[in-house]
Protein backbone atom coordinates (compact mmCIF):
# COMPACT_ATOMS: atom_id res chain seq x y z
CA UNK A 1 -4.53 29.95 4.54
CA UNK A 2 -6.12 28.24 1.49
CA UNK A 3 -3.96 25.29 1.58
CA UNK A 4 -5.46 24.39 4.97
CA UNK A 5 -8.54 24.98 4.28
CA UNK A 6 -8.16 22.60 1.05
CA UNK A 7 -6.76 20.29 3.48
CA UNK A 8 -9.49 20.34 5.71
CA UNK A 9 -12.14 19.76 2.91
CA UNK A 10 -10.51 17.08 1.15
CA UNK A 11 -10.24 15.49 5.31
CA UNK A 12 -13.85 15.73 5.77
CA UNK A 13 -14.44 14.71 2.00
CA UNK A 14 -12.34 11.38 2.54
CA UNK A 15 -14.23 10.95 6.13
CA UNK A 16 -18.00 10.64 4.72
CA UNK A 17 -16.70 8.72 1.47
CA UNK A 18 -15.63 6.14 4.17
CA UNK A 19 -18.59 6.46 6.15
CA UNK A 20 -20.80 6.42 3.01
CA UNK A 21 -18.86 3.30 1.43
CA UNK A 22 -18.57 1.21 4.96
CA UNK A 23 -22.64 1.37 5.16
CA UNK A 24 -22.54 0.38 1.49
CA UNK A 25 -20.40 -2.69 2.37
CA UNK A 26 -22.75 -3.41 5.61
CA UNK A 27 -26.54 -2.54 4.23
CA UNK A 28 -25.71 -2.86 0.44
CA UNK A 29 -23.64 -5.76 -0.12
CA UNK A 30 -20.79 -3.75 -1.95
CA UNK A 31 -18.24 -5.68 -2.88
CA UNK A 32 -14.64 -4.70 -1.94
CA UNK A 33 -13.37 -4.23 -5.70
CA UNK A 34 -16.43 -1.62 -5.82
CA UNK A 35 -15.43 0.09 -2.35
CA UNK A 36 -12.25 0.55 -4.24
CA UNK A 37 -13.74 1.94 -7.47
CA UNK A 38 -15.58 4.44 -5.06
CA UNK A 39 -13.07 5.86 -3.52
CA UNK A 40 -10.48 6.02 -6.63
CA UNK A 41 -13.26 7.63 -8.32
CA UNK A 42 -13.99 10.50 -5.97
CA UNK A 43 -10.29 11.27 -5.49
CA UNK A 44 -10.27 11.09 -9.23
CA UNK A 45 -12.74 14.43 -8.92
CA UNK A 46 -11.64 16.36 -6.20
CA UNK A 47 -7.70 16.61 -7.85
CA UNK A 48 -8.92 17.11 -10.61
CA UNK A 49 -10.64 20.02 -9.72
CA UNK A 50 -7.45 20.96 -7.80
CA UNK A 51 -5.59 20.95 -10.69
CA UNK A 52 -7.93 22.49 -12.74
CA UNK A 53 -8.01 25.30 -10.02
CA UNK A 54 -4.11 25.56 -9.74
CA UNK A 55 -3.85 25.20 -13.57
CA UNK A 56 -0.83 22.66 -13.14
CA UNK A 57 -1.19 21.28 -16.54
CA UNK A 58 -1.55 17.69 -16.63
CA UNK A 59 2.27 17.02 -16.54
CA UNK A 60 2.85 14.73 -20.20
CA UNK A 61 6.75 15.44 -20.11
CA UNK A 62 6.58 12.98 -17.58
CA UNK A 63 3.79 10.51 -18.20
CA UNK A 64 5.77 7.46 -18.25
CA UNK A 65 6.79 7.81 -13.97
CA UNK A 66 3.00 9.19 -13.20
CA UNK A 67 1.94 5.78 -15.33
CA UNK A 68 4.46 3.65 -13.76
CA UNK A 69 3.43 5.65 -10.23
CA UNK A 70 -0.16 5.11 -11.15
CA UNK A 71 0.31 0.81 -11.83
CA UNK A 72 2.05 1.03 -8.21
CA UNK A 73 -1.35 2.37 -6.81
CA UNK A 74 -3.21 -0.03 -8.78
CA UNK A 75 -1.11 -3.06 -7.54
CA UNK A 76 -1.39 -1.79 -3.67
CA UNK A 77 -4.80 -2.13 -4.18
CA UNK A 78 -5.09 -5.13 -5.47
CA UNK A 79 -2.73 -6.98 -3.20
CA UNK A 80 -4.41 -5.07 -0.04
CA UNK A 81 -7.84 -6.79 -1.24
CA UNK A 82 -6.52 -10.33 -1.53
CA UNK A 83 -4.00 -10.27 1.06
CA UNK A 84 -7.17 -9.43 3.91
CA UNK A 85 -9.22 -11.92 2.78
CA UNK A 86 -7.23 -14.95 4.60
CA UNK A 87 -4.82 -12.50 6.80
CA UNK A 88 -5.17 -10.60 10.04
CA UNK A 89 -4.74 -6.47 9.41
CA UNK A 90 -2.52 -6.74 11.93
CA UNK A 91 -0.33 -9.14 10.00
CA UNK A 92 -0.42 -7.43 6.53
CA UNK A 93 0.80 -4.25 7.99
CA UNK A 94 3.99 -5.93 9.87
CA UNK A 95 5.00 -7.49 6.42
CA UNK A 96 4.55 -4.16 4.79
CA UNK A 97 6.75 -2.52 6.99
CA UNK A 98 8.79 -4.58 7.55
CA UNK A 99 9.94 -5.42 3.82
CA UNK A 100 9.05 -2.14 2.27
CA UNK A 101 12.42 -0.67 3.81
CA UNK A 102 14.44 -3.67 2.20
CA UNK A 103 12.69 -2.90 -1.36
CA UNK A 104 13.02 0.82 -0.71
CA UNK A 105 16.73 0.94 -0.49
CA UNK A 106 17.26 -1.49 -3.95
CA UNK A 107 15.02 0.90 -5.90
CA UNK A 108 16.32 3.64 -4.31
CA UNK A 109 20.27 2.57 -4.89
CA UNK A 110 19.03 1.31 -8.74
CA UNK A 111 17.10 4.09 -10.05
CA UNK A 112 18.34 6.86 -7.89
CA UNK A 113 22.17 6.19 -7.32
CA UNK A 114 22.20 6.22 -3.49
CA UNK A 115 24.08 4.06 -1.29
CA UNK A 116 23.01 2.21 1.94
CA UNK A 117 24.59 2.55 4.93
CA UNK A 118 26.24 0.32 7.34
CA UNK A 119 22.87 1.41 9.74
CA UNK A 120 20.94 -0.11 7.27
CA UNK A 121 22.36 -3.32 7.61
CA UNK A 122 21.32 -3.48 11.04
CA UNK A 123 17.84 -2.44 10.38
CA UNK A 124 17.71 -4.92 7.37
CA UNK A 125 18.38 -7.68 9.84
CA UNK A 126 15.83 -7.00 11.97
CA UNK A 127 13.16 -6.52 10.14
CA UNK A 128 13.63 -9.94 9.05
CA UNK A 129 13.78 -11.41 11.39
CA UNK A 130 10.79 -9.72 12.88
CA UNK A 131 8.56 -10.95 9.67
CA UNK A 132 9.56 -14.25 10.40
CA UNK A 133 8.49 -13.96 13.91
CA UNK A 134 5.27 -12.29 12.98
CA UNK A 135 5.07 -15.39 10.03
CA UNK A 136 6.10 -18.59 11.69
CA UNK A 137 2.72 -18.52 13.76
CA UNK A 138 0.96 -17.89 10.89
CA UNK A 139 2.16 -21.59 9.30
CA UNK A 140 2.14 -23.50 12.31
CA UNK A 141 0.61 -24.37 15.10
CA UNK A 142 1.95 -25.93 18.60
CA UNK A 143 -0.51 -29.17 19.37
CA UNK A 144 -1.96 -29.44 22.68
CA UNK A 145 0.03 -32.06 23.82
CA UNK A 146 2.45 -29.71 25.82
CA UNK A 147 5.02 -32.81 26.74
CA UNK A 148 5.59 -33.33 23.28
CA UNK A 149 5.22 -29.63 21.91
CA UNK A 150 4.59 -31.54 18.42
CA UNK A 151 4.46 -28.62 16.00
CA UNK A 152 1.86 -29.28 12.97
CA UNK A 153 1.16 -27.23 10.06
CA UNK A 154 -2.68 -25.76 9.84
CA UNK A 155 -4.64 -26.88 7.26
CA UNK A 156 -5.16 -22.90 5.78
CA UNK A 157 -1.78 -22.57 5.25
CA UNK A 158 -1.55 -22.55 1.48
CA UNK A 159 -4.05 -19.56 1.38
CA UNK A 160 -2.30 -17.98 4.38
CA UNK A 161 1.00 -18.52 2.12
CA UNK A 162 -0.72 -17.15 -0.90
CA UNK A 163 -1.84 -13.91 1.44
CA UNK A 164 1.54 -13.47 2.52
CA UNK A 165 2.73 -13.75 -1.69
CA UNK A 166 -0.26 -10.68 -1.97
CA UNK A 167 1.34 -8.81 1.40
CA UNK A 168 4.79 -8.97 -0.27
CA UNK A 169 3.42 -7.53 -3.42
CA UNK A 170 2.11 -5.14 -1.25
CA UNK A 171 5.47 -4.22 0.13
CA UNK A 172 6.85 -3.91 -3.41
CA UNK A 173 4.40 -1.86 -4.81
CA UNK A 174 4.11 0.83 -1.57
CA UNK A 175 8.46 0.99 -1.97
CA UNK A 176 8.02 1.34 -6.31
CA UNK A 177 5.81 3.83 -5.91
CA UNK A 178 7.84 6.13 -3.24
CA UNK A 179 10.68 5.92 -5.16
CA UNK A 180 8.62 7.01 -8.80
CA UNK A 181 7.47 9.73 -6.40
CA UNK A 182 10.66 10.86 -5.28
CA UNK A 183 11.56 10.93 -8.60
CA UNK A 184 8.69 13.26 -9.52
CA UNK A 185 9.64 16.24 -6.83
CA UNK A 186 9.30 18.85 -10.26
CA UNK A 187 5.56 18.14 -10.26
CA UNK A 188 3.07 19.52 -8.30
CA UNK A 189 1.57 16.35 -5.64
CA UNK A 190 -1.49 17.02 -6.66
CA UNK A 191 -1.00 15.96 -10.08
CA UNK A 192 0.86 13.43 -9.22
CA UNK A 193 -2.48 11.99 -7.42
CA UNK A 194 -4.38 12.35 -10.46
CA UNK A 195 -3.24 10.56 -12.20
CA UNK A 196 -2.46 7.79 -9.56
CA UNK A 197 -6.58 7.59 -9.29
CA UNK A 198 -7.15 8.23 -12.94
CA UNK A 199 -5.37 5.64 -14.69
């Protein structure tokens, strides 16, 4: 069907932007804020010629979510490049899952009037205490002296703190934006997209 093949093209699009922009980083000293720009930019194009193709209008009746869904994008961004530059991948993803469910279900019960469940309590309790598990090794370190097990703080830890500040901003902005796009279901994804890459 059309749809697929769309699908596939936009796939093998996104794969040589990638390739493209992680030679760029390698061989052309790109910065990350311009690996960014790239790829914002050529999403930018190809929904926009979706939309023009679909002719889904460029949705105004409901500019202030696609703005508000659009800032979320831009934050995500923004956190994800600080947040790697003095924490593991590994590390940044664990915090974002692990907190975006918690943010999820405020926005969710604020703006969209539903209720948690007495599951979710559950869940809410472990996934803090898995952050702090993934966290606590972050901020300290056990010495060598195994006798003792003298636990002293690293010296990067204000930077590691300040990553994990970005990775919670992170969290905030992937669970904001879900919710604005839940909240957008009458418009067509597409445009939705656009204007998350346009703004």
């Amino acid at each position: 069907s059309p749809n697929i093949l769309l699908a596939l093209f936009v796939a093998f699009l996104t794969s040589l932007l990638s390739l493209f922009l992680q030679r760029g980083v390698r061989d052309g000293g790109l910065t990350r804020y311009a690996v960014n720009f790239g790829y914002d930019l050529c999403a930018f194009v190809v929904a926009l010629a979706v939309c023009i193709w679909e002719q889904t209008g460029v949705g105004l009746q409901s500019w202030k979510r696609l703005v508000g869904n659009a800032l979320c994008s831009w934050l995500y961004q923004w956190g994800c490049v600080h947040a790697l530059e003095v924490l593991p991948l590994s590390v940044v993803a664990g915090v974002n899952s692990s907190l975006n469910p918690i943010f999820g279900i405020i926005f969710s019960t604020v703006f969209l009037s539903e209720r948690p469940t007495c599951w979710f309590g559950v869940v809410l309790v472990r996934n803090i205490a898995a952050v702090w598990l993934m966290l606590l090794p972050m901020f300290v370190g056990v010495d060598g002296d195994i006798d003792n097990n003298v636990i002293k703080a690293q010296p990067e830890q204000n930077s590691r703190f300040t990553g994990s500040l970005f990775a919670v901003l992170i969290a905030l902005s992937v669970a904001a934006g879900l919710t604005l796009q839940r909240s957008l279901k009458s418009e067509n994804p597409v445009l939705v997209v656009l204007w998350s890459y346009g703004v």
